[in-house]
C-alpha atoms as a PDB file:
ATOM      1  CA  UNK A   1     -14.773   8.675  -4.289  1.00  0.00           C
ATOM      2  CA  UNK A   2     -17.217   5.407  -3.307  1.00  0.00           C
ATOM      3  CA  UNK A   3     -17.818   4.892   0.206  1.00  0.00           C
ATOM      4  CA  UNK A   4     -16.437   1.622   1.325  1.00  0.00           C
ATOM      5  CA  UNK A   5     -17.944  -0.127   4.179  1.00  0.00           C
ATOM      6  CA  UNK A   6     -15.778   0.601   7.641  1.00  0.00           C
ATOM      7  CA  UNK A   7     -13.473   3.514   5.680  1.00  0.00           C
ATOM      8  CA  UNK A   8     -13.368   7.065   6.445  1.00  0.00           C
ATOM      9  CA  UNK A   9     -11.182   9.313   4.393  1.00  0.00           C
ATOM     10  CA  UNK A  10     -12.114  11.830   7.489  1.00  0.00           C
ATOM     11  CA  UNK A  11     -10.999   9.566   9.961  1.00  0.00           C
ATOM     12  CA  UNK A  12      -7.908   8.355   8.038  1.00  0.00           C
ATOM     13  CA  UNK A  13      -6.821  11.821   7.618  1.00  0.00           C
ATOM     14  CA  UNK A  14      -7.183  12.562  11.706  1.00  0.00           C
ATOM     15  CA  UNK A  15      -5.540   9.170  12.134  1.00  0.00           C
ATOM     16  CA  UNK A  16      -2.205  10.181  10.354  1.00  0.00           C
ATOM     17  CA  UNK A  17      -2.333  13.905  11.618  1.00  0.00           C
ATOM     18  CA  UNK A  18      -2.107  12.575  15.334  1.00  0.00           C
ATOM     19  CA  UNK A  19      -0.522   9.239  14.504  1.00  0.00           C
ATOM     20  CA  UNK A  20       1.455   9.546  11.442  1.00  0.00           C
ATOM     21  CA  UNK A  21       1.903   7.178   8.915  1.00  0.00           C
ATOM     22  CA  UNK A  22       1.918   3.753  11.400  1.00  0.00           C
ATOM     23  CA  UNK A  23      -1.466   3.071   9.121  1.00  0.00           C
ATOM     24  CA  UNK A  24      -2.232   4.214   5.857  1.00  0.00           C
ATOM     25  CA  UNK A  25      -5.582   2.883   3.509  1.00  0.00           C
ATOM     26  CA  UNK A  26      -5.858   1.952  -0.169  1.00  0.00           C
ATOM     27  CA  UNK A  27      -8.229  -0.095  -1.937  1.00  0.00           C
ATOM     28  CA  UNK A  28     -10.407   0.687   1.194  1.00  0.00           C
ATOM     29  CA  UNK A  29      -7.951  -1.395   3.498  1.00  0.00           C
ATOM     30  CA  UNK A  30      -5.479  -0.259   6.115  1.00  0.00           C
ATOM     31  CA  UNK A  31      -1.629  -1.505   5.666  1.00  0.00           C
ATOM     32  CA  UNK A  32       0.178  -1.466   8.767  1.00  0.00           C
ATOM     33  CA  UNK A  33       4.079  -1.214  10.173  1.00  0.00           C
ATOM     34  CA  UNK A  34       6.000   0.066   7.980  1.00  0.00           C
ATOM     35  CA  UNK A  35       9.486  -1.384   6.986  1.00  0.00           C
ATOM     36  CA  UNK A  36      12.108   0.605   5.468  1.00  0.00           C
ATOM     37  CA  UNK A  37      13.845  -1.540   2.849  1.00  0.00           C
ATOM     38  CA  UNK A  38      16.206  -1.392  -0.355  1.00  0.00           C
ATOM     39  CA  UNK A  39      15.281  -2.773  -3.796  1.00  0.00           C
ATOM     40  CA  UNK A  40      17.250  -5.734  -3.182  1.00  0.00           C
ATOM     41  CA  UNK A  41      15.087  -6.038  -0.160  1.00  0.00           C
ATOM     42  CA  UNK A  42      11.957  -6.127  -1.208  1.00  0.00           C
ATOM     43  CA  UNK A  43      10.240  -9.551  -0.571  1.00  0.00           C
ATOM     44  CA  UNK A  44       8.761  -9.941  -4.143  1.00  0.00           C
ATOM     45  CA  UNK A  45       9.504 -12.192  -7.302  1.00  0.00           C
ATOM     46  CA  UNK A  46       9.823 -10.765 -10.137  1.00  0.00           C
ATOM     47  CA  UNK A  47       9.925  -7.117 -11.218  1.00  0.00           C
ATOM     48  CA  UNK A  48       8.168  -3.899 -10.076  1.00  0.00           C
ATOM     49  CA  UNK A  49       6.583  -1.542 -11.739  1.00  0.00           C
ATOM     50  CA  UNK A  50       4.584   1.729 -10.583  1.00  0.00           C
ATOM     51  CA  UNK A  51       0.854   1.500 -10.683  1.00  0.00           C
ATOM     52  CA  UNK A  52      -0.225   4.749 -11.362  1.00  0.00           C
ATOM     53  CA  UNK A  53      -1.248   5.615  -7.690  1.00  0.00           C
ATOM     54  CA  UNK A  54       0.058   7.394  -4.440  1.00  0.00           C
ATOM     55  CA  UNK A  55      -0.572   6.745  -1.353  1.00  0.00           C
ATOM     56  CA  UNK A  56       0.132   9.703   1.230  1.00  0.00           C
ATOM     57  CA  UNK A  57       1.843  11.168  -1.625  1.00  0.00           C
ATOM     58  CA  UNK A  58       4.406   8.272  -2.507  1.00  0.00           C
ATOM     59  CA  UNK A  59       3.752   5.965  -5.921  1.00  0.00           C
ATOM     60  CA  UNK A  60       2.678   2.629  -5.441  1.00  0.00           C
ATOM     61  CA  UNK A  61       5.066  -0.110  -6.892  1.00  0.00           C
ATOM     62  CA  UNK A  62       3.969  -3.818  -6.963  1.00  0.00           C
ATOM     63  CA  UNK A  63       4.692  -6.582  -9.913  1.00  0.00           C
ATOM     64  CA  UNK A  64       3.005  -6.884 -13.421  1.00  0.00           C
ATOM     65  CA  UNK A  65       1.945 -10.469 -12.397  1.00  0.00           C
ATOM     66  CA  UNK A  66       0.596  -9.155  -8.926  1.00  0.00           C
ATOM     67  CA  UNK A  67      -0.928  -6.705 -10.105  1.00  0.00           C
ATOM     68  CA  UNK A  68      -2.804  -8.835 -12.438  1.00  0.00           C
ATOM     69  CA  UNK A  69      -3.745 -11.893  -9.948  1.00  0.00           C
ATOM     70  CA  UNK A  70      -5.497  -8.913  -7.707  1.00  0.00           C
ATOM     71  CA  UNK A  71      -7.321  -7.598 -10.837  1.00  0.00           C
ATOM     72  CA  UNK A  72      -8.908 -10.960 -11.889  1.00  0.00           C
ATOM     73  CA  UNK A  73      -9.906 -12.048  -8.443  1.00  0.00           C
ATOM     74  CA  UNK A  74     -10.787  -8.834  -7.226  1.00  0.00           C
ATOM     75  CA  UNK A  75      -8.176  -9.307  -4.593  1.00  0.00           C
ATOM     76  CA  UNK A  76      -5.881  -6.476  -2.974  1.00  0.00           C
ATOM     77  CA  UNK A  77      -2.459  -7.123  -2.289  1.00  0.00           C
ATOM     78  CA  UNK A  78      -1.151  -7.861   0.931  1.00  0.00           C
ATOM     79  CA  UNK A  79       1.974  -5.777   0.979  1.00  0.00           C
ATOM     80  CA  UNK A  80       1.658  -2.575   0.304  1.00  0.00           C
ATOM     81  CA  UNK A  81       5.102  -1.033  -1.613  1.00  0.00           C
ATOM     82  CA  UNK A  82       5.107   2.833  -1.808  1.00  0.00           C
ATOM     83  CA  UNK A  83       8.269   3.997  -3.157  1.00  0.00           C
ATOM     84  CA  UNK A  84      10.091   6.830  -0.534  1.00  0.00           C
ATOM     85  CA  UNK A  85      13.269   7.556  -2.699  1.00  0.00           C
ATOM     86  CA  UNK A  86      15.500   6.561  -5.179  1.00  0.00           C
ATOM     87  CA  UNK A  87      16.547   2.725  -3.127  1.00  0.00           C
ATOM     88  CA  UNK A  88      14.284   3.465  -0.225  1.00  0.00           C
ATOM     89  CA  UNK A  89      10.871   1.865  -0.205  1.00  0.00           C
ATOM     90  CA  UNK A  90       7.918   1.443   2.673  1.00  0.00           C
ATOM     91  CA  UNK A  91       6.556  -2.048   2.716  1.00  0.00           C
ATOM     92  CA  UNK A  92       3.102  -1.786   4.426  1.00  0.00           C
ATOM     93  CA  UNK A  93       0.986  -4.933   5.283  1.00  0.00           C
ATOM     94  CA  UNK A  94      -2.246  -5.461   5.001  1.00  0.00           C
ATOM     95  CA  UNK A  95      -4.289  -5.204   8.154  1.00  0.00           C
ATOM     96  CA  UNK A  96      -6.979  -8.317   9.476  1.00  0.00           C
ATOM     97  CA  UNK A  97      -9.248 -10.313   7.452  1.00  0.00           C
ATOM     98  CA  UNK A  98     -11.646  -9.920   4.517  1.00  0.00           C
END
């Protein structure tokens, strides 16, 4: 795992231990607030798709299209989707600046 300025898996993990899951990293940025929403709630265009990753041990949805804007601009996204059940998903967002 790199080491990304200002992140600490450490810290992260004592974060959520004492704090629970109010703040969660990935892509060495924390996502904040969760919202509980259904599919038809989810405030994105288009379709989504799983990525490939979890975060604390849910998959990680977003769209083909955003997925690809963040790749060639080196971006991350600024909601975070992790997918809790079947039509039950956690919409994260992204915390302060560059």
């Amino acid at each position: 795992m790199a080491l990304i300025y200002g992140y600490s898996p450490v810290k992260d993990a004592v974060h959520r231990m004492r704090y629970g899951t109010d703040r969660v990293s990935y892509q060495g940025r924390y996502y904040l607030n969760p919202t509980v929403r259904t599919f038809t709630e989810l405030p994105v265009n288009g379709e989504i798709v799983p990525t490939g990753e979890k975060v604390i041990g849910l998959p990680v949805f977003d769209t083909e299209s955003g997925m690809q804007f963040q790749k060639e601009r080196n971006i991350v996204p600024t909601l975070l989707i992790l997918k809790q059940s079947e039509d039950k998903f956690l919409v994260y967002s992204l915390s302060g600046g560059p």
